[in-house]
Protein backbone atom coordinates (compact mmCIF):
# COMPACT_ATOMS: atom_id res chain seq x y z
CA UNK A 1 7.96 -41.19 11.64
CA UNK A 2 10.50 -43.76 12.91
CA UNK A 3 10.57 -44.91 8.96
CA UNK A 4 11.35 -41.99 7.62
CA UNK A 5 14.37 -40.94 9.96
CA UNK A 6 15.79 -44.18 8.85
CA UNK A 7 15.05 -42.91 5.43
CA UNK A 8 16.99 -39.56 6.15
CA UNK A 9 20.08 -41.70 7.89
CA UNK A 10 20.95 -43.61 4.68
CA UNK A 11 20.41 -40.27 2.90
CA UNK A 12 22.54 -38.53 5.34
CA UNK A 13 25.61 -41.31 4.94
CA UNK A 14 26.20 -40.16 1.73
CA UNK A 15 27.33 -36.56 2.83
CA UNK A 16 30.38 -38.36 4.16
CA UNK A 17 30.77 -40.79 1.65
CA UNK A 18 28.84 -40.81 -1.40
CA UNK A 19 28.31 -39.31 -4.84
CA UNK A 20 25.14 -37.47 -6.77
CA UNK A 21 25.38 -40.29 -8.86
CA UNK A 22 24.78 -42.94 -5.77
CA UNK A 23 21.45 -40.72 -5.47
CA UNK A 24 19.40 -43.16 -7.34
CA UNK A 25 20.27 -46.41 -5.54
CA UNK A 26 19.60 -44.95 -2.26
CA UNK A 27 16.69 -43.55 -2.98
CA UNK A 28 15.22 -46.58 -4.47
CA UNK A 29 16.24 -48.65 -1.20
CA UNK A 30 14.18 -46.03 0.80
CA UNK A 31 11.29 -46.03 -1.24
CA UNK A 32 9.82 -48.13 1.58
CA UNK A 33 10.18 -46.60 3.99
CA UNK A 34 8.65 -43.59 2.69
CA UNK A 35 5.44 -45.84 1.83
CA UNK A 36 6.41 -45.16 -2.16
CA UNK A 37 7.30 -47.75 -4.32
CA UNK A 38 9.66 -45.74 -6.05
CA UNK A 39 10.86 -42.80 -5.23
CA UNK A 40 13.05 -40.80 -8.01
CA UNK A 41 14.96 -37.17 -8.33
CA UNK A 42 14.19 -35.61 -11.77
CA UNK A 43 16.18 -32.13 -12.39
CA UNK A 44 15.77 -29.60 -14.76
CA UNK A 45 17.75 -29.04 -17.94
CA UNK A 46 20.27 -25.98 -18.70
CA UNK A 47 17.23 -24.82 -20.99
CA UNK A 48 14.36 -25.39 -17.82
CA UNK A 49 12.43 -27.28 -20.90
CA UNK A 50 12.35 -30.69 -19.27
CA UNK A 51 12.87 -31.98 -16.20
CA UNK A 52 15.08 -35.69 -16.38
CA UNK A 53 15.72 -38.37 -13.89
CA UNK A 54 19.32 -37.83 -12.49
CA UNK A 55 21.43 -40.44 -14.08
CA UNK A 56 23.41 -42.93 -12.39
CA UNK A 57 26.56 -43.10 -15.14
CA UNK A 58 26.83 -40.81 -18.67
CA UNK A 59 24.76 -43.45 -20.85
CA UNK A 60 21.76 -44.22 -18.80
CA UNK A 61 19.08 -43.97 -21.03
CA UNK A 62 15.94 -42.51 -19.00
CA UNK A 63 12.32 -40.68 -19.70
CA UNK A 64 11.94 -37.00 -19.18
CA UNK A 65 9.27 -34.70 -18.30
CA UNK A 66 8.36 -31.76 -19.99
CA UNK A 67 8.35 -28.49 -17.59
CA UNK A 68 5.00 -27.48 -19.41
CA UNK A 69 1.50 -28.98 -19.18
CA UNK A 70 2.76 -32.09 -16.99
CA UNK A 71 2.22 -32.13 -13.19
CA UNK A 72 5.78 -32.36 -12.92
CA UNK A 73 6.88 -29.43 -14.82
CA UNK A 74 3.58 -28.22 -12.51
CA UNK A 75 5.36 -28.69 -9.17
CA UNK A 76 8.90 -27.21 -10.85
CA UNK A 77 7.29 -24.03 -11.89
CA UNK A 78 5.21 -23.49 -9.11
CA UNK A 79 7.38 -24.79 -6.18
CA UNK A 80 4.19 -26.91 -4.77
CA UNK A 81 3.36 -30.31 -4.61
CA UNK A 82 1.34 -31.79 -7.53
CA UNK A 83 -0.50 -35.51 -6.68
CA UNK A 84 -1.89 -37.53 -9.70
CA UNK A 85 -4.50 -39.69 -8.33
CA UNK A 86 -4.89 -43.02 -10.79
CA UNK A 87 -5.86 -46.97 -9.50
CA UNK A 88 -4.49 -48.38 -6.56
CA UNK A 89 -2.64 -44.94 -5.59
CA UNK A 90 -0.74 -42.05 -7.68
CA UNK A 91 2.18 -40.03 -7.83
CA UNK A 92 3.20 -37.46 -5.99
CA UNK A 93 5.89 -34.57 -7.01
CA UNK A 94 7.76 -32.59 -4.78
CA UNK A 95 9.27 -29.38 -5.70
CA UNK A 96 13.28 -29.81 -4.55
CA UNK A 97 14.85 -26.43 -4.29
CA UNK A 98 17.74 -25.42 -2.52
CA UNK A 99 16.92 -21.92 -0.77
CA UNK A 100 15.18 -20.21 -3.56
CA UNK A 101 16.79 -22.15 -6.34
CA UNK A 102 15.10 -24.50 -8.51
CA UNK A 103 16.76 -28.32 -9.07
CA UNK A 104 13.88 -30.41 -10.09
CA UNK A 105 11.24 -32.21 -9.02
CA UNK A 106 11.05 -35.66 -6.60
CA UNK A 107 8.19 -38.12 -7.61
CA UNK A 108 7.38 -40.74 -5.09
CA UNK A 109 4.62 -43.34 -6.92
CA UNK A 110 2.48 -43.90 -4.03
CA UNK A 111 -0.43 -46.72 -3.31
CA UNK A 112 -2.36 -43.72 -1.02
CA UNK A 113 -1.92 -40.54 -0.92
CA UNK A 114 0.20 -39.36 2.24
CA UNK A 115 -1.64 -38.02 4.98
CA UNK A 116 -0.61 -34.35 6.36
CA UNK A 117 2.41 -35.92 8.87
CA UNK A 118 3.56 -38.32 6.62
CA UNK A 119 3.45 -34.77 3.44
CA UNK A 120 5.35 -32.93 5.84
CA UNK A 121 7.65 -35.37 6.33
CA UNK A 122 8.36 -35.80 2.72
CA UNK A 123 8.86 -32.15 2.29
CA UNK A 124 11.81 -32.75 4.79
CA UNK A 125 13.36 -35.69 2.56
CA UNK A 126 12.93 -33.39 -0.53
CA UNK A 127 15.02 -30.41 1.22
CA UNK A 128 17.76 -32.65 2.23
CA UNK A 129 17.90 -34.66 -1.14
CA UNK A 130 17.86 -31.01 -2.65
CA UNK A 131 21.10 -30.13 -0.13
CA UNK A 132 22.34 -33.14 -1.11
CA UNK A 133 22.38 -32.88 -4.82
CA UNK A 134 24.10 -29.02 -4.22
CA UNK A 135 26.53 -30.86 -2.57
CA UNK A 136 27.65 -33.41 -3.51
CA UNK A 137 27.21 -32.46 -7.40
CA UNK A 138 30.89 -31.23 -7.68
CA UNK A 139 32.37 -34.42 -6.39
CA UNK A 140 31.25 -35.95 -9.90
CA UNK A 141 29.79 -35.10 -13.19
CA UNK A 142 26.25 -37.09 -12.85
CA UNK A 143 24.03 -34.14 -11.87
CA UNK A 144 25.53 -32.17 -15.31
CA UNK A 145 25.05 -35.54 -17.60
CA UNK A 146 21.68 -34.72 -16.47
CA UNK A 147 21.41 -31.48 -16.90
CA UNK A 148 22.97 -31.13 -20.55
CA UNK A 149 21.22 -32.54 -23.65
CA UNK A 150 23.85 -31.59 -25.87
CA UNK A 151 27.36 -30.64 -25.64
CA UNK A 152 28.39 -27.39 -23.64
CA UNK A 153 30.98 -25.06 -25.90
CA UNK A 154 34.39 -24.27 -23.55
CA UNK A 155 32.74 -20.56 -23.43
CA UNK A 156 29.74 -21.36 -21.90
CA UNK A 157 31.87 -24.09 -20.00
CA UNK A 158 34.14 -21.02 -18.51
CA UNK A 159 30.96 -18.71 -18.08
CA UNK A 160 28.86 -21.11 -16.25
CA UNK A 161 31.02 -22.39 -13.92
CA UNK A 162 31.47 -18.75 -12.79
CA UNK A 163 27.53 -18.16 -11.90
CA UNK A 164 25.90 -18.08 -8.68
CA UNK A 165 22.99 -20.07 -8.56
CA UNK A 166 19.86 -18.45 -10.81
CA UNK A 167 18.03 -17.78 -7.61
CA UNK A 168 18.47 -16.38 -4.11
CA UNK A 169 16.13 -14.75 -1.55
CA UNK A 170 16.88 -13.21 1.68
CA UNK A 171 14.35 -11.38 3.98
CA UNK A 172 11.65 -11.27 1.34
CA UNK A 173 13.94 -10.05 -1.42
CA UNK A 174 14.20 -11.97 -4.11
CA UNK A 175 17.16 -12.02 -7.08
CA UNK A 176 16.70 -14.33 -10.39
CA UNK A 177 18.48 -14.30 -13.30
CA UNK A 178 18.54 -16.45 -16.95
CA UNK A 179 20.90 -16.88 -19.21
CA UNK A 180 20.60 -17.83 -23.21
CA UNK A 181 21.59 -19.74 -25.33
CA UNK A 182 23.13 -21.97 -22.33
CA UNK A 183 25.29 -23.93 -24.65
CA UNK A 184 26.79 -21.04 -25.81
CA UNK A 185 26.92 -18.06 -24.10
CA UNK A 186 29.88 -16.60 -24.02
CA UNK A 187 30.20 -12.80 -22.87
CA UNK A 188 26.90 -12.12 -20.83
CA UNK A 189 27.04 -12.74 -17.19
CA UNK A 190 25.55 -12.17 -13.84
CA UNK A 191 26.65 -12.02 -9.86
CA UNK A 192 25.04 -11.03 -6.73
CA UNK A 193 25.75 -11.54 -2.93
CA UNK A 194 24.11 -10.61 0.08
CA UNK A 195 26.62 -8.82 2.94
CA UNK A 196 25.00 -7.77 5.85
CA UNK A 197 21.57 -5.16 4.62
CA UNK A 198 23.69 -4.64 1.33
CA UNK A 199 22.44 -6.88 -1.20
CA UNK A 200 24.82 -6.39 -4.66
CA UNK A 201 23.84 -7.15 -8.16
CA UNK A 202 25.70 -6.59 -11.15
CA UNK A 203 24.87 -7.36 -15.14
CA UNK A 204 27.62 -7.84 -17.91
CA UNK A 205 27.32 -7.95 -21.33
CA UNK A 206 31.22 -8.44 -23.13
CA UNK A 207 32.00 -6.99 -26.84
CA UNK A 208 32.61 -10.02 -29.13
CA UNK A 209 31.33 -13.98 -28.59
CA UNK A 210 33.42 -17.37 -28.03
CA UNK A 211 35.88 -18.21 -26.16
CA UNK A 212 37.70 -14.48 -26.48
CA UNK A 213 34.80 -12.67 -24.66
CA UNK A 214 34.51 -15.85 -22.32
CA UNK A 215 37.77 -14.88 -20.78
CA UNK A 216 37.27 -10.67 -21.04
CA UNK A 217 33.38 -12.13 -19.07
CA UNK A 218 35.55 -13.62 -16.36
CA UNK A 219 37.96 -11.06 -15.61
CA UNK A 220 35.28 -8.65 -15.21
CA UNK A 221 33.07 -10.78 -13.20
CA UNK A 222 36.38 -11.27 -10.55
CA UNK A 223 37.52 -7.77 -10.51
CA UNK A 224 33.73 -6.86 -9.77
CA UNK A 225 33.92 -9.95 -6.83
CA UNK A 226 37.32 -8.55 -5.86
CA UNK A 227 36.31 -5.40 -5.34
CA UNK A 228 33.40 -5.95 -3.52
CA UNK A 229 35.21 -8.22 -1.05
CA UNK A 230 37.25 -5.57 -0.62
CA UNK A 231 35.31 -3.14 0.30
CA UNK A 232 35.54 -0.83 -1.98
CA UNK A 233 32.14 1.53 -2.90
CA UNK A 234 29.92 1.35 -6.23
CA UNK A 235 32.12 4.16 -8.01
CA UNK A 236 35.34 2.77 -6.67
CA UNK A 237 34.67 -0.88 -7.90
CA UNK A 238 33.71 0.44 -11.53
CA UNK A 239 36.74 2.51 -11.36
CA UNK A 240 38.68 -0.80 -10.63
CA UNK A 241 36.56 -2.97 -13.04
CA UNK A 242 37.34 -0.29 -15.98
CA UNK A 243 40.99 -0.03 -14.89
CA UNK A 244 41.91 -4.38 -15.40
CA UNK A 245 39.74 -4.19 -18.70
CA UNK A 246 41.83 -1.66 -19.95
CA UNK A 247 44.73 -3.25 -18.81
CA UNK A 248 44.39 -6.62 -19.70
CA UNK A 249 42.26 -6.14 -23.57
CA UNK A 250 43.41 -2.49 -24.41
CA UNK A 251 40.50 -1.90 -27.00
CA UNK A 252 37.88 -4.06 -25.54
CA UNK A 253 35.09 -3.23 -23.71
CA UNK A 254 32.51 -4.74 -21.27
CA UNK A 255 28.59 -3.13 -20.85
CA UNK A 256 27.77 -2.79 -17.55
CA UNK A 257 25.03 -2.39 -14.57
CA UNK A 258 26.37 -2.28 -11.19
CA UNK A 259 24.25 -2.38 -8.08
CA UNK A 260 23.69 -2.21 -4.63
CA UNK A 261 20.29 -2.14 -2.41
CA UNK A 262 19.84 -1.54 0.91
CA UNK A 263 17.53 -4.11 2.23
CA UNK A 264 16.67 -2.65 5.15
CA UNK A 265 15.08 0.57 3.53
CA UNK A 266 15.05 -0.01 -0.11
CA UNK A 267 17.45 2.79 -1.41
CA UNK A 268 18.90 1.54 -4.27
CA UNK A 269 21.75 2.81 -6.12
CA UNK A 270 23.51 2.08 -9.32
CA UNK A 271 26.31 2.73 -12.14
CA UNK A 272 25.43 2.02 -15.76
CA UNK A 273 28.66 1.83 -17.33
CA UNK A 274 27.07 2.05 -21.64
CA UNK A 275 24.21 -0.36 -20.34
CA UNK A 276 20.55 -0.30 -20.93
CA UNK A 277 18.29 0.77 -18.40
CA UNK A 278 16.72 -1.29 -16.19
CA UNK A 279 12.75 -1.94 -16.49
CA UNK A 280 11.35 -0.54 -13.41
CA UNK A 281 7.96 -1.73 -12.01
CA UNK A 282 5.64 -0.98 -9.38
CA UNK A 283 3.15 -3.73 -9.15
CA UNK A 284 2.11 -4.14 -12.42
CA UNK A 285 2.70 -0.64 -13.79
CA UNK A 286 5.95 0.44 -15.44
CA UNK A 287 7.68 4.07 -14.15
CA UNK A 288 10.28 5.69 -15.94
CA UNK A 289 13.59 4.39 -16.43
CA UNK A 290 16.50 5.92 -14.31
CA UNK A 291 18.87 7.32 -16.43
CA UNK A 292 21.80 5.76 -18.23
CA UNK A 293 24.52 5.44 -19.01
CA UNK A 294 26.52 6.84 -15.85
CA UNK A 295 29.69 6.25 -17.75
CA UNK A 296 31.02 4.90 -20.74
CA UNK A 297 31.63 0.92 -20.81
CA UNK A 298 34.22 -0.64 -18.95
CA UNK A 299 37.29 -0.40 -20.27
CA UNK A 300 36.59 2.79 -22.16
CA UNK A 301 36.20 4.76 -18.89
CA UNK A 302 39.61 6.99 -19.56
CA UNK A 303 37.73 8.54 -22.28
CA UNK A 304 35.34 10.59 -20.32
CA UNK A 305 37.22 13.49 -17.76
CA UNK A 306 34.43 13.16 -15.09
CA UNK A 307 33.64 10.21 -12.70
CA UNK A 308 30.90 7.80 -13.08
CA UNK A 309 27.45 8.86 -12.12
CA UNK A 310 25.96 7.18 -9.33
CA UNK A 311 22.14 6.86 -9.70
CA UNK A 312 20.25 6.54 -6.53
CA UNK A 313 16.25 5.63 -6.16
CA UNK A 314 14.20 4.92 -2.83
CA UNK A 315 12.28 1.43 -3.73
CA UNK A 316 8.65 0.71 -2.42
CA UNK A 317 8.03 -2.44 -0.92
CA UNK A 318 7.09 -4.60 -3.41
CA UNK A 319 8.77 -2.88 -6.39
CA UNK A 320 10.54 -4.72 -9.21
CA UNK A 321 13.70 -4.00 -11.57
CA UNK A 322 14.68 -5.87 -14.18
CA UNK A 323 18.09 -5.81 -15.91
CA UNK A 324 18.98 -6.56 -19.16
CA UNK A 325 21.11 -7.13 -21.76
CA UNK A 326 20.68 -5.81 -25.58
CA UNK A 327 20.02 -9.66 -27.04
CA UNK A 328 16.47 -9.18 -24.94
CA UNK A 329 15.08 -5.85 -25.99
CA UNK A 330 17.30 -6.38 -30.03
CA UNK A 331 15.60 -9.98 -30.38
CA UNK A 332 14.08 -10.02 -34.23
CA UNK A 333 11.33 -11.73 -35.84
CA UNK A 334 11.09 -13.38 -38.86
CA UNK A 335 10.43 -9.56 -40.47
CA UNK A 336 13.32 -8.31 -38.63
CA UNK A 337 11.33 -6.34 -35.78
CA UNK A 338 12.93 -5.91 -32.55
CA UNK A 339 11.31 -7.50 -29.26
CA UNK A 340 12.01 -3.70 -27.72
CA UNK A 341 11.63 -2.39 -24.44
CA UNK A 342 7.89 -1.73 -24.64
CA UNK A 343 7.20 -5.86 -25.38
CA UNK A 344 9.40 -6.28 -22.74
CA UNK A 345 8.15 -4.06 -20.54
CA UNK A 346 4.36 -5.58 -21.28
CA UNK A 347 5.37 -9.11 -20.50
CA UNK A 348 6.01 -8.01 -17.32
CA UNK A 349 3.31 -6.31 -16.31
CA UNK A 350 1.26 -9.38 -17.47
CA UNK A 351 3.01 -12.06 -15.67
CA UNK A 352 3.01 -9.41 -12.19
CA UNK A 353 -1.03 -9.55 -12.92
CA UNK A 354 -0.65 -13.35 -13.12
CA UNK A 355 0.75 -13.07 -9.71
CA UNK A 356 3.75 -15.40 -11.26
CA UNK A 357 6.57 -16.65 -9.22
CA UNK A 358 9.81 -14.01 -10.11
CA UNK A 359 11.71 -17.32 -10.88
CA UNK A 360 9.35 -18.63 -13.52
CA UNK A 361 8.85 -15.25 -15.02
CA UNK A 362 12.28 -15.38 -15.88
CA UNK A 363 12.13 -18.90 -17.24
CA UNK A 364 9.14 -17.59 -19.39
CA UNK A 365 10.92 -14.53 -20.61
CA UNK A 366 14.22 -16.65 -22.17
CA UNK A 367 11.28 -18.88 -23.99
CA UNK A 368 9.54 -16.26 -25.00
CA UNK A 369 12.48 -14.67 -26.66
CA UNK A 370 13.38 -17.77 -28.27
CA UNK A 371 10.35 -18.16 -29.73
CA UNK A 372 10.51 -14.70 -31.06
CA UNK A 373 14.01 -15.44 -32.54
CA UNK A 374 12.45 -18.99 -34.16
CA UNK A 375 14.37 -21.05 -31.79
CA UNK A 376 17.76 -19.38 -32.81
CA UNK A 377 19.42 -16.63 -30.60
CA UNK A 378 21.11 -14.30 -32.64
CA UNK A 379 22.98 -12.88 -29.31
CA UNK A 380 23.31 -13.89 -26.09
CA UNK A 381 20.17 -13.02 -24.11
CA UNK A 382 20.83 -12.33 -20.08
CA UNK A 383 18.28 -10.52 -17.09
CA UNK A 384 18.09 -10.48 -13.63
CA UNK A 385 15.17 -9.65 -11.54
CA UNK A 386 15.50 -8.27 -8.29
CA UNK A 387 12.18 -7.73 -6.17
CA UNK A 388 12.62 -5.96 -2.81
CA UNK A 389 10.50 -6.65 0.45
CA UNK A 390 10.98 -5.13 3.72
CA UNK A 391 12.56 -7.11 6.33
């Protein structure tokens, strides 16, 4: 024990004085003391297809992991510790999330494997190395060398840096979201908060691609925060969010689901402003969709003489919605057949049967989609899950 709280003080020195990029060194110094003899942070790409060891300056050159069929990827997607028993000891990987969200992995190569006290103890090193990395990560650009395996376009540059973290989970509730192609993506995006029982979720999906719909993407996404910081109800902030749109790109338009749950009893209420409807699950069974649109997309909304329609359903525990933007369910094969809603809608019944984690079905979905596309998104390609649980 006294080991490893020297371990955590030189890992806590560098919340005061330190960058991601000093990680490494650290780390390596407290190997020791952790009775590894190495100990190494390996983080997921933009893509979640490999997990690589976070680099200490832009040209390291380093070994990555792929996220399937290794133990590594193992402990990523499954947010449990994997051990690889081999002579003289073995490694161990530790999932490193912050909250709910997913960084990457730590593997420790051990000479034993760690006894229950000394596994729990570990699990504390991985959380702070994980609060660490969240950190510290915007003090330098190490943890995004890492992350990107090839260069970012300014769109996805602007739209990224905009995004709350993929995953978040409060009281049993979870939210997750993907977004495709990540070097790209221009006019999809995503935002949710927590305030108070209200948990808030909203979907975007911007007319047009580059760095054009970037910019439409982001003034959407802050009148939407603005509004909600505000104060202001569901119908009010679409009102507001259609309003600066019109204002600001006369002629444009933005697709739009905006929600808000109640975590407390699990009424949930939305606007669809020209947006698809969100897949709706209980367990592993689809119900019908809630009607849509509510209005016409943002932007367009002086068009229509009558307010948006506010949609309101009481959730059961347990119950799942998934939103979406057209570059899921409009996905073509080589043949030119849509993915549609009803392949959609079966992938997710399967995975819920699978019992999968809500964050790796949505790291499944985006590959699966890919795959569909041959490896080439023909539009950007953006969900969120939200799964409710009573408190």
């Amino acid at each position: 024990m006294l080991a490893s709280m020297e371990a955590v003080r030189r890992l806590m020195d560098l919340r005061h004085r330190g960058r991601a990029e000093d990680l490494p060194d650290v780390l390596a110094a407290a190997a020791p003391l952790l009775d590894a003899e190495t100990a190494t942070v390996l983080l997921v790409d933009y893509g979640q297809l490999a997990l690589h060891p976070l680099r200490r300056s832009r040209v390291d050159t380093t070994v990555s992991f792929a996220v399937e069929d290794t133990p590594a990827g193992r402990a990523f997607t499954s947010a449990a510790p994997q051990w690889l028993g081999e002579a003289g000891g073995g490694t161990l990987w530790l999932p490193l999330l912050h909250g709910a969200e997913r960084l990457g992995v730590l593997e420790l190569r051990c000479t034993a494997y760690p006894g229950e006290s000394a596994r729990d103890d570990l699990a504390v090193i991985a959380a702070l190395i994980a609060e660490l990395i969240a950190s510290r990560r915007f003090y330098g650009d190490a943890v995004e060398h890492t992350r990107r395996r090839m260069p970012m376009q300014l769109a996805a540059e602007i739209i990224w840096n905009q995004l709350p973290p993929l995953t978040f989970a409060v009281d049993g509730t979870v939210v997750t979201a993907v977004l495709e192609p990540c070097y790209e993506v221009g006019g999809d995006a995503f935002d949710y908060a927590a305030n108070g029982e209200t948990l808030h979720v909203a979907l975007f999906d911007t007319v047009g691609h580059g760095i054009g719909a970037s910019a439409l993407t982001t003034l959407a996404l802050n009148t939407y925060r603005n509004a909600r910081r505000s104060g202001l109800s569901l119908l009010d902030t679409c009102r507001s969010i259609d309003k600066w749109v019109r204002a600001q790109y006369p002629g444009s338009f933005v697709t739009a689901l905006l929600a808000e749950l109640d975590l407390a009893t699990g009424s949930y209420q939305r606007i669809s402003a020209g947006h698809p409807a969100e897949l709706f699950l209980r367990g592993d069974q689809a119900l019908p969709p809630l009607p849509t649109p509510g209005t016409l997309p943002l932007g367009l909304g002086h068009m229509l003489n009558r307010p948006p329609r506010v949609v309101r359903r009481q959730l059961e525990p347990g119950d799942t919605l998934v939103l979406y933007t057209d570059g899921i369910t409009e996905a073509r094969d080589a043949s030119g057949m849509l993915f549609g809603a009803a392949r959609l809608s079966a992938f997710f019944r399967d995975a819920m049967r699978r019992d999968t984690p809500a964050p790796e079905m949505m790291r499944q979905l985006i590959q699966t989609i890919v795959s569909y596309e041959q490896g080439e998104l023909r539009d950007d390609a953006t969900a969120a899950m939200l799964q409710w649980r009573r408190h």
